[in-house]
C-alpha atoms as a PDB file:
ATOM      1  CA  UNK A   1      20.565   9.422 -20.319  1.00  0.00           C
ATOM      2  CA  UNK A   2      23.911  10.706 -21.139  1.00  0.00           C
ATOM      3  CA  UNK A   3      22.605  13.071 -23.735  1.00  0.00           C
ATOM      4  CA  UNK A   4      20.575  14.581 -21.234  1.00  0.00           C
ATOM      5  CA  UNK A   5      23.856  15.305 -19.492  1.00  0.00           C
ATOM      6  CA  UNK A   6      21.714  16.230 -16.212  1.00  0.00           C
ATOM      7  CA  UNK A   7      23.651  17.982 -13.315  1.00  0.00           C
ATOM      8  CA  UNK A   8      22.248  15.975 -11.013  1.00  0.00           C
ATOM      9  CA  UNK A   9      20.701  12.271 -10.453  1.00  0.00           C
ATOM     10  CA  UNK A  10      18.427  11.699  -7.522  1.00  0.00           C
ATOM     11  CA  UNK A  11      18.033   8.156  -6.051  1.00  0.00           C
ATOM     12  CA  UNK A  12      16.400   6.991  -3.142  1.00  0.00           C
ATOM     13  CA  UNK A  13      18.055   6.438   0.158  1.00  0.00           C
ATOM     14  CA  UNK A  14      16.678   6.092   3.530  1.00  0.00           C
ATOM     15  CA  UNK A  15      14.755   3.675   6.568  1.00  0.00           C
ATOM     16  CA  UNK A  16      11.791   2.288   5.453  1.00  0.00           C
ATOM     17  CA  UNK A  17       9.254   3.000   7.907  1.00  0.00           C
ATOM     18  CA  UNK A  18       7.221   0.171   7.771  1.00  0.00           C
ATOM     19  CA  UNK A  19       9.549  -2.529   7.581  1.00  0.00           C
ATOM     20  CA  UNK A  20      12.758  -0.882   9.185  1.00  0.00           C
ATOM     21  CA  UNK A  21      14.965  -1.768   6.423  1.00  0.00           C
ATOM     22  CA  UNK A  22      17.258   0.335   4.710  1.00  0.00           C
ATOM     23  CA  UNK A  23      16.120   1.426   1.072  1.00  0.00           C
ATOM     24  CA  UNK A  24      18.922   0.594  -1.431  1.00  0.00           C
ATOM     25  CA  UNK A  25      19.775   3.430  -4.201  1.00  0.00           C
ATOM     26  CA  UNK A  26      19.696   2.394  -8.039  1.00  0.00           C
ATOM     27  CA  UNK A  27      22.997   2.286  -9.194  1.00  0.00           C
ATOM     28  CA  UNK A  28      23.996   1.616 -13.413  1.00  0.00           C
ATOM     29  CA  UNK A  29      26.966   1.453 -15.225  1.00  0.00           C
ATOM     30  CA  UNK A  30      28.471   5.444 -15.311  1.00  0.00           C
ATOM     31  CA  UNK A  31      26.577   6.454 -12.373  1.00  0.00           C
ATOM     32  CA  UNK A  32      29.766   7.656 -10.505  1.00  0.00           C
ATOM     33  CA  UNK A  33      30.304  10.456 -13.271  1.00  0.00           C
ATOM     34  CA  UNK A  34      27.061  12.411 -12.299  1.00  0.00           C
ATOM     35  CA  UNK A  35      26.657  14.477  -8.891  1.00  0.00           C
ATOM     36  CA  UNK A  36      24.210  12.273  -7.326  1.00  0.00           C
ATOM     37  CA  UNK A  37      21.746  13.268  -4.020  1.00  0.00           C
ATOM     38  CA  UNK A  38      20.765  10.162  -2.308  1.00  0.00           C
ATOM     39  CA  UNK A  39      19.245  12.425   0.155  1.00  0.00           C
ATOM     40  CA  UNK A  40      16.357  14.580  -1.380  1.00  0.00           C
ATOM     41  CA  UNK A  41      14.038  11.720  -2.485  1.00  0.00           C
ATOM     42  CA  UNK A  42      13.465   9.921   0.475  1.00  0.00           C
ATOM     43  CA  UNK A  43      11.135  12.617   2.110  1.00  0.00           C
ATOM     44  CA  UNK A  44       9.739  13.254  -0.810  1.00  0.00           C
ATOM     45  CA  UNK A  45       8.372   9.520  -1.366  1.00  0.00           C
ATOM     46  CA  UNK A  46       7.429   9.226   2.037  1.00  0.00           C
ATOM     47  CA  UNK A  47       5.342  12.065   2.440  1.00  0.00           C
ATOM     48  CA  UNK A  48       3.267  11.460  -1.009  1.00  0.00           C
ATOM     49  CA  UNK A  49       2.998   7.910   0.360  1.00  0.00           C
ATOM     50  CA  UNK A  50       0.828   9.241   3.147  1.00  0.00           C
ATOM     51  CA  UNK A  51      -1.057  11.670   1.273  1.00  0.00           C
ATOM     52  CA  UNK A  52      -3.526  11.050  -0.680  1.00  0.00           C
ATOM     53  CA  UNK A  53      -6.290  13.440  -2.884  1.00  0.00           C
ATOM     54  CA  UNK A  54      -9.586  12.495  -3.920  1.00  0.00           C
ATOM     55  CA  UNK A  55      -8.828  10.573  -6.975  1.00  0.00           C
ATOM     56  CA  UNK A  56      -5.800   8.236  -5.638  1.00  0.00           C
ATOM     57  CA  UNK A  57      -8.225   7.231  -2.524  1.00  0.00           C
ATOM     58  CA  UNK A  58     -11.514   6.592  -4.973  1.00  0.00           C
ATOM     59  CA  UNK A  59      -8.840   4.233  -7.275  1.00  0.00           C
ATOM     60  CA  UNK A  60      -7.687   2.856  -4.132  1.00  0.00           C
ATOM     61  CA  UNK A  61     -11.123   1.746  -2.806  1.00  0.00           C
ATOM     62  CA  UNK A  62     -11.802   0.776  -6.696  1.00  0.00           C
ATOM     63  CA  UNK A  63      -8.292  -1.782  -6.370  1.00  0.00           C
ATOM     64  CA  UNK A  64      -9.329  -2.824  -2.760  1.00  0.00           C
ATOM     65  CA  UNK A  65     -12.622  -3.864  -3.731  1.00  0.00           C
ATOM     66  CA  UNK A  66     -10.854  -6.045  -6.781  1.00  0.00           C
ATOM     67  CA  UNK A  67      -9.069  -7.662  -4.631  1.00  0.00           C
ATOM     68  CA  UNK A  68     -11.681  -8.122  -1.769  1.00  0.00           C
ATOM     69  CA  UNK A  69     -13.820  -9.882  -4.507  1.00  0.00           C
ATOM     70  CA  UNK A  70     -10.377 -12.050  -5.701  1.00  0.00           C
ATOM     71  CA  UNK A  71     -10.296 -13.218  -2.149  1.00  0.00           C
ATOM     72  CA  UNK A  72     -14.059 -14.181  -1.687  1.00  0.00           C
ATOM     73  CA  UNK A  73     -13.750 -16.019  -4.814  1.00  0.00           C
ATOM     74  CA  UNK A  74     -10.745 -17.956  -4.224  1.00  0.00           C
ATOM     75  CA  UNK A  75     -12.679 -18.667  -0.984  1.00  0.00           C
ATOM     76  CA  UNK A  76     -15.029 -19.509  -2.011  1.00  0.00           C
ATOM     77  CA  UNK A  77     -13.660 -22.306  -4.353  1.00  0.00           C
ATOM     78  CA  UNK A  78     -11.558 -23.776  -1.909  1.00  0.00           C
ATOM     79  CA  UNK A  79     -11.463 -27.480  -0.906  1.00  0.00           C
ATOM     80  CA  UNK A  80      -9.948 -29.681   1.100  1.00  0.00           C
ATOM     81  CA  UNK A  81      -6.565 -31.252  -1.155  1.00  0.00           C
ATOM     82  CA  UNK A  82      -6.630 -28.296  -3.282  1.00  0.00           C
ATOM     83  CA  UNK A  83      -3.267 -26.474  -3.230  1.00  0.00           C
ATOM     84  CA  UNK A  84      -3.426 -22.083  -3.296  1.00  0.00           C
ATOM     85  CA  UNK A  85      -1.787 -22.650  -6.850  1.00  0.00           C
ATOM     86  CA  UNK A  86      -4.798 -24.396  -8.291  1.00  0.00           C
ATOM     87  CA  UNK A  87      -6.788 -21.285  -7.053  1.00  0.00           C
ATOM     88  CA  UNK A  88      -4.721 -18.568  -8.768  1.00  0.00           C
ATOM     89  CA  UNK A  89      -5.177 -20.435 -11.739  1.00  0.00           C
END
């Protein structure tokens, strides 16, 4: 990092908006000798979170459908006495 010497480092800052909660910056060892913006990335994150082109929404239904499957499976082996550990595994 420091032989990139950048003149800036961005970290995220900022109110989650789902949960409410404040979004903690990274920090490291020699952070404080950098300009840093804790301001810029927030919007930025947000607003690609809630857009989306073709191909993140087709791997999205892809995942979802994964998991969908995962879920009817576990389902479906589920028995009385039988603990959600012994189902992951």
């Amino acid at each position: 990092f420091e032989g990139r010497a950048p003149s800036a480092v961005y970290v995220q800052r900022g109110k989650n908006s789902d949960s409410g909660t404040e979004v903690q910056p990274a920090s490291f060892e020699g952070l404080d000798q950098y300009q840093v913006n804790e301001e810029a990335l927030h919007t930025v994150v947000y607003e690609t979170r809630a857009r989306k082109n073709d191909e993140e929404i087709r791997l999205l239904r892809y995942v979802n459908r994964i998991s969908s499957d995962a879920h009817i499976a576990m389902m479906r082996g589920a028995r009385p006495g039988l603990m959600e550990y012994q189902l992951e595994s």
